[in-house]
Protein backbone atom coordinates (compact mmCIF):
# COMPACT_ATOMS: atom_id res chain seq x y z
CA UNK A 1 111.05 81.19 146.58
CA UNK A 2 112.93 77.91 147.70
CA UNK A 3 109.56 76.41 149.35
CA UNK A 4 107.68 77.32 146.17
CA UNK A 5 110.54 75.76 143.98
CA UNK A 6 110.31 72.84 146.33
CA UNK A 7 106.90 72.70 145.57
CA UNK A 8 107.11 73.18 141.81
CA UNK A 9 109.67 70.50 141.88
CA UNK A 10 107.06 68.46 144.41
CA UNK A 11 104.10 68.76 141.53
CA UNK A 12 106.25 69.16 138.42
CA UNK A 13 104.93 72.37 137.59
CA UNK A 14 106.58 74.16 134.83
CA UNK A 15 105.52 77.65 135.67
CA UNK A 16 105.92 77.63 139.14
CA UNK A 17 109.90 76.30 138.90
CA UNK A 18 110.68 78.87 136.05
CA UNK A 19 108.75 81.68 138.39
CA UNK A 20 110.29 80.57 141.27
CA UNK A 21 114.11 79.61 140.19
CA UNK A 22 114.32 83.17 138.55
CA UNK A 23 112.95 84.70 142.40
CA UNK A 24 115.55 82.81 144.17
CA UNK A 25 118.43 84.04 141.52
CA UNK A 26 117.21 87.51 142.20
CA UNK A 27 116.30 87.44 145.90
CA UNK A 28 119.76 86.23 146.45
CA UNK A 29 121.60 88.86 144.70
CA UNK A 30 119.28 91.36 146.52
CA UNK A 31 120.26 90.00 149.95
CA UNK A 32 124.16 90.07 148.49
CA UNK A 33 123.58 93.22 147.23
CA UNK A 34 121.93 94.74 150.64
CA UNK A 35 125.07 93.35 152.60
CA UNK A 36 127.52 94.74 150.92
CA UNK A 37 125.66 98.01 151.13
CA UNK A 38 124.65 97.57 154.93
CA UNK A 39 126.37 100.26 157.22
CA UNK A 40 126.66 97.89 160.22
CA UNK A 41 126.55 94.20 158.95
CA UNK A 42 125.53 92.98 162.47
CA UNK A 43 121.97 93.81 162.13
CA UNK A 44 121.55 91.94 158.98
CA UNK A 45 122.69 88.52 160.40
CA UNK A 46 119.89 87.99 163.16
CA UNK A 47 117.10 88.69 160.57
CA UNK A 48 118.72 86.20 157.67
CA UNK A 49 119.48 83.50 160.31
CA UNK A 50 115.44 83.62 161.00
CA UNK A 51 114.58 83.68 157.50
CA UNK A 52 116.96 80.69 156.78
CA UNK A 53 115.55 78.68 159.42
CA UNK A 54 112.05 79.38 158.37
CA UNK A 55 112.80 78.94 154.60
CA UNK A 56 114.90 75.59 155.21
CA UNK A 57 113.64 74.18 158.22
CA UNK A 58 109.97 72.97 156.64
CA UNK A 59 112.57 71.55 153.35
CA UNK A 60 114.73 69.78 155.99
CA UNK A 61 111.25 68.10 157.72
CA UNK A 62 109.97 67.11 154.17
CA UNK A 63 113.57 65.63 153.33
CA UNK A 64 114.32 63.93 155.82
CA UNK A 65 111.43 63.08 158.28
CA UNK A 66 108.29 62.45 155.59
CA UNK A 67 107.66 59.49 153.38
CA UNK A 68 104.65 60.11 151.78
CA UNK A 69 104.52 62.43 148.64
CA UNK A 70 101.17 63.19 149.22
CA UNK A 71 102.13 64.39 152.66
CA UNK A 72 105.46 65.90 151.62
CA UNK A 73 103.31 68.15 148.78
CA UNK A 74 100.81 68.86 151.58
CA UNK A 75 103.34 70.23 154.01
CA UNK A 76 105.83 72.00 151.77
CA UNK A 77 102.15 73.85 149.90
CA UNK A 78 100.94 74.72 153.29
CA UNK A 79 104.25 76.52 153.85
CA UNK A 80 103.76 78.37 150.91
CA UNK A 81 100.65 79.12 151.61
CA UNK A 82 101.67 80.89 155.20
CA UNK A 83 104.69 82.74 152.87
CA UNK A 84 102.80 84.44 150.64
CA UNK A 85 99.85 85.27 152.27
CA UNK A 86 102.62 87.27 155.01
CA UNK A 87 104.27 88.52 151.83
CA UNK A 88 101.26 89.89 150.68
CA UNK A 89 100.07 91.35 153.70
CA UNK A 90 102.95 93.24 154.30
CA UNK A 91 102.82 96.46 153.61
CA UNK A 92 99.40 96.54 155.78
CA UNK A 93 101.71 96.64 158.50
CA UNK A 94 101.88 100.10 158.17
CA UNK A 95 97.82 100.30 158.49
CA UNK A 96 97.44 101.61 161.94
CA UNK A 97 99.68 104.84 160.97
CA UNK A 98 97.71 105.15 157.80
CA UNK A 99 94.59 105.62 159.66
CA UNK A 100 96.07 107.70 162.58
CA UNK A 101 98.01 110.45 160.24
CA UNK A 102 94.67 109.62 157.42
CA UNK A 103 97.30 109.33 154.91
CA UNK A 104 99.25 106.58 152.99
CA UNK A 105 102.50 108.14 152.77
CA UNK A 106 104.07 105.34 154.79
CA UNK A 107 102.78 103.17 151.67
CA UNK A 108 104.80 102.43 148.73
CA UNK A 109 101.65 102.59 145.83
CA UNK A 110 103.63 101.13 143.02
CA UNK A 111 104.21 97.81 145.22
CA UNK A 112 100.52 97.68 146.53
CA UNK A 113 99.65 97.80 142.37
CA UNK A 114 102.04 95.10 141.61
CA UNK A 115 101.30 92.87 144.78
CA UNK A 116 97.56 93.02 143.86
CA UNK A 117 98.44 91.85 139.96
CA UNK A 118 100.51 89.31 140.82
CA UNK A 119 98.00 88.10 143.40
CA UNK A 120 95.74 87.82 140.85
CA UNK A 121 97.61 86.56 138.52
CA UNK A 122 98.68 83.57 140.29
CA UNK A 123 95.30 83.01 141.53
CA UNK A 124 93.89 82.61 138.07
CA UNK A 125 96.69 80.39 137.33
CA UNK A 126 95.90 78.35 140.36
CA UNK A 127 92.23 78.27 139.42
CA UNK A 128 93.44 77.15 136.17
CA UNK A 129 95.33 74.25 136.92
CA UNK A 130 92.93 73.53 140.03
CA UNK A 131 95.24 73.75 142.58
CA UNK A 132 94.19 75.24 145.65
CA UNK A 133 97.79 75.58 147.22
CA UNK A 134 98.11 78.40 144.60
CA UNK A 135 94.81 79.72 144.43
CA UNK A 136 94.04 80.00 147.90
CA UNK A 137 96.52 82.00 149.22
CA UNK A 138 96.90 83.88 146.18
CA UNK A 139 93.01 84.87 146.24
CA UNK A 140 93.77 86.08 149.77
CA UNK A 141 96.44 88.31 149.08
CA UNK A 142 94.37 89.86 146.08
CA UNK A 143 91.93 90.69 148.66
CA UNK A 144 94.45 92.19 150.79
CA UNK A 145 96.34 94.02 147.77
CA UNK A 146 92.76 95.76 146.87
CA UNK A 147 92.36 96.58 150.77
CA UNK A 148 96.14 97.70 150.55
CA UNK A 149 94.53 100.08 146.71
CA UNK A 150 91.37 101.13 149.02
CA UNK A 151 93.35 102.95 151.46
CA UNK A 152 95.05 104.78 148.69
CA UNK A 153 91.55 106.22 147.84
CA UNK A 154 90.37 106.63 151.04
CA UNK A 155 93.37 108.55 152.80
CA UNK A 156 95.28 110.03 149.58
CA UNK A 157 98.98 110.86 150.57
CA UNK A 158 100.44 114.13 150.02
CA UNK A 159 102.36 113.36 147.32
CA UNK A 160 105.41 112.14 149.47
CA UNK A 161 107.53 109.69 148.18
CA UNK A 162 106.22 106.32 146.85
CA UNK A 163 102.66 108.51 146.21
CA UNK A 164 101.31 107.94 142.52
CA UNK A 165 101.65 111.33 141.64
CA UNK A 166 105.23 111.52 142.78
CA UNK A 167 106.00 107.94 140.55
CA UNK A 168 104.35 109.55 137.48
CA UNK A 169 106.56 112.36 138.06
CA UNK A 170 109.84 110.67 137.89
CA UNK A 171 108.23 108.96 134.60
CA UNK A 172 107.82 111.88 132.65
């Protein structure tokens, strides 16, 4: 979220700092949140540490080591780029047990749906306003949410949890 506000902030784009500012006020609180609830804090420090460094170290080059604001959009939407296209990808991490065991229980279907929307979503909305920092990775990661939907139809789950039929169950 902070290198996409960056970049919102970079090409004064509305959508993306509203978007963006809201993920960073919830992200936050989630990382607070999943802290307080950790049973042994120590493991949680190594992986945050990374993640700040990767989340503030491309900020810190663009603030204080680039002049150009061509350059300085170019970097920080490159960054982004690399972010979400990992973020999306994400749960295919699980893709060599899904094949092995020929079954997507180790897949949460409800966030495969969503990441596939909002792919597409923001992909439109880059194709929209015609920039390709947005659309590109964003068109990616719809292909890789629809791979992430394929596997659901190709190796259904048993109905563990996270299955469709298990999330329509709690609905009802």
């Amino acid at each position: 979220s902070c290198i996409w506000l960056k970049y919102g902030l970079l090409t004064q784009d509305h959508t993306i700092l509203l978007v963006n500012g809201i993920g960073l006020i919830l992200n936050s609180y989630y990382v607070v949140v999943c802290y307080c609830y950790a049973k042994d804090e120590r493991w949680f420090h190594i992986p945050l540490i990374i993640t700040s460094l990767a989340m503030f170290g491309p900020l810190i080059f663009v603030k204080f080591f680039i002049d150009s604001y061509t350059m300085a959009t170019s970097v920080i939407g490159y960054c982004g780029c690399v972010t979400v296209t990992i973020m999306f990808g994400s749960p295919l991490s699980t893709l060599r047990r899904v094949v092995q065991t020929k079954s997507t229980e180790s897949m949460v279907f409800s966030l495969c749906v969503m990441n596939f929307v909002v792919s597409v979503t923001w992909a439109l909305y880059g194709y929209t306003i015609g920039d390709l920092f947005v659309q590109g990775p964003n068109s990616a990661g719809a292909l890789l949410g629809l791979l992430q939907l394929l596997l659901f139809v190709k190796y259904p789950s048993s109905g563990g949890p996270g299955h469709v039929y298990d999330l329509a169950a709690r609905l009802v």
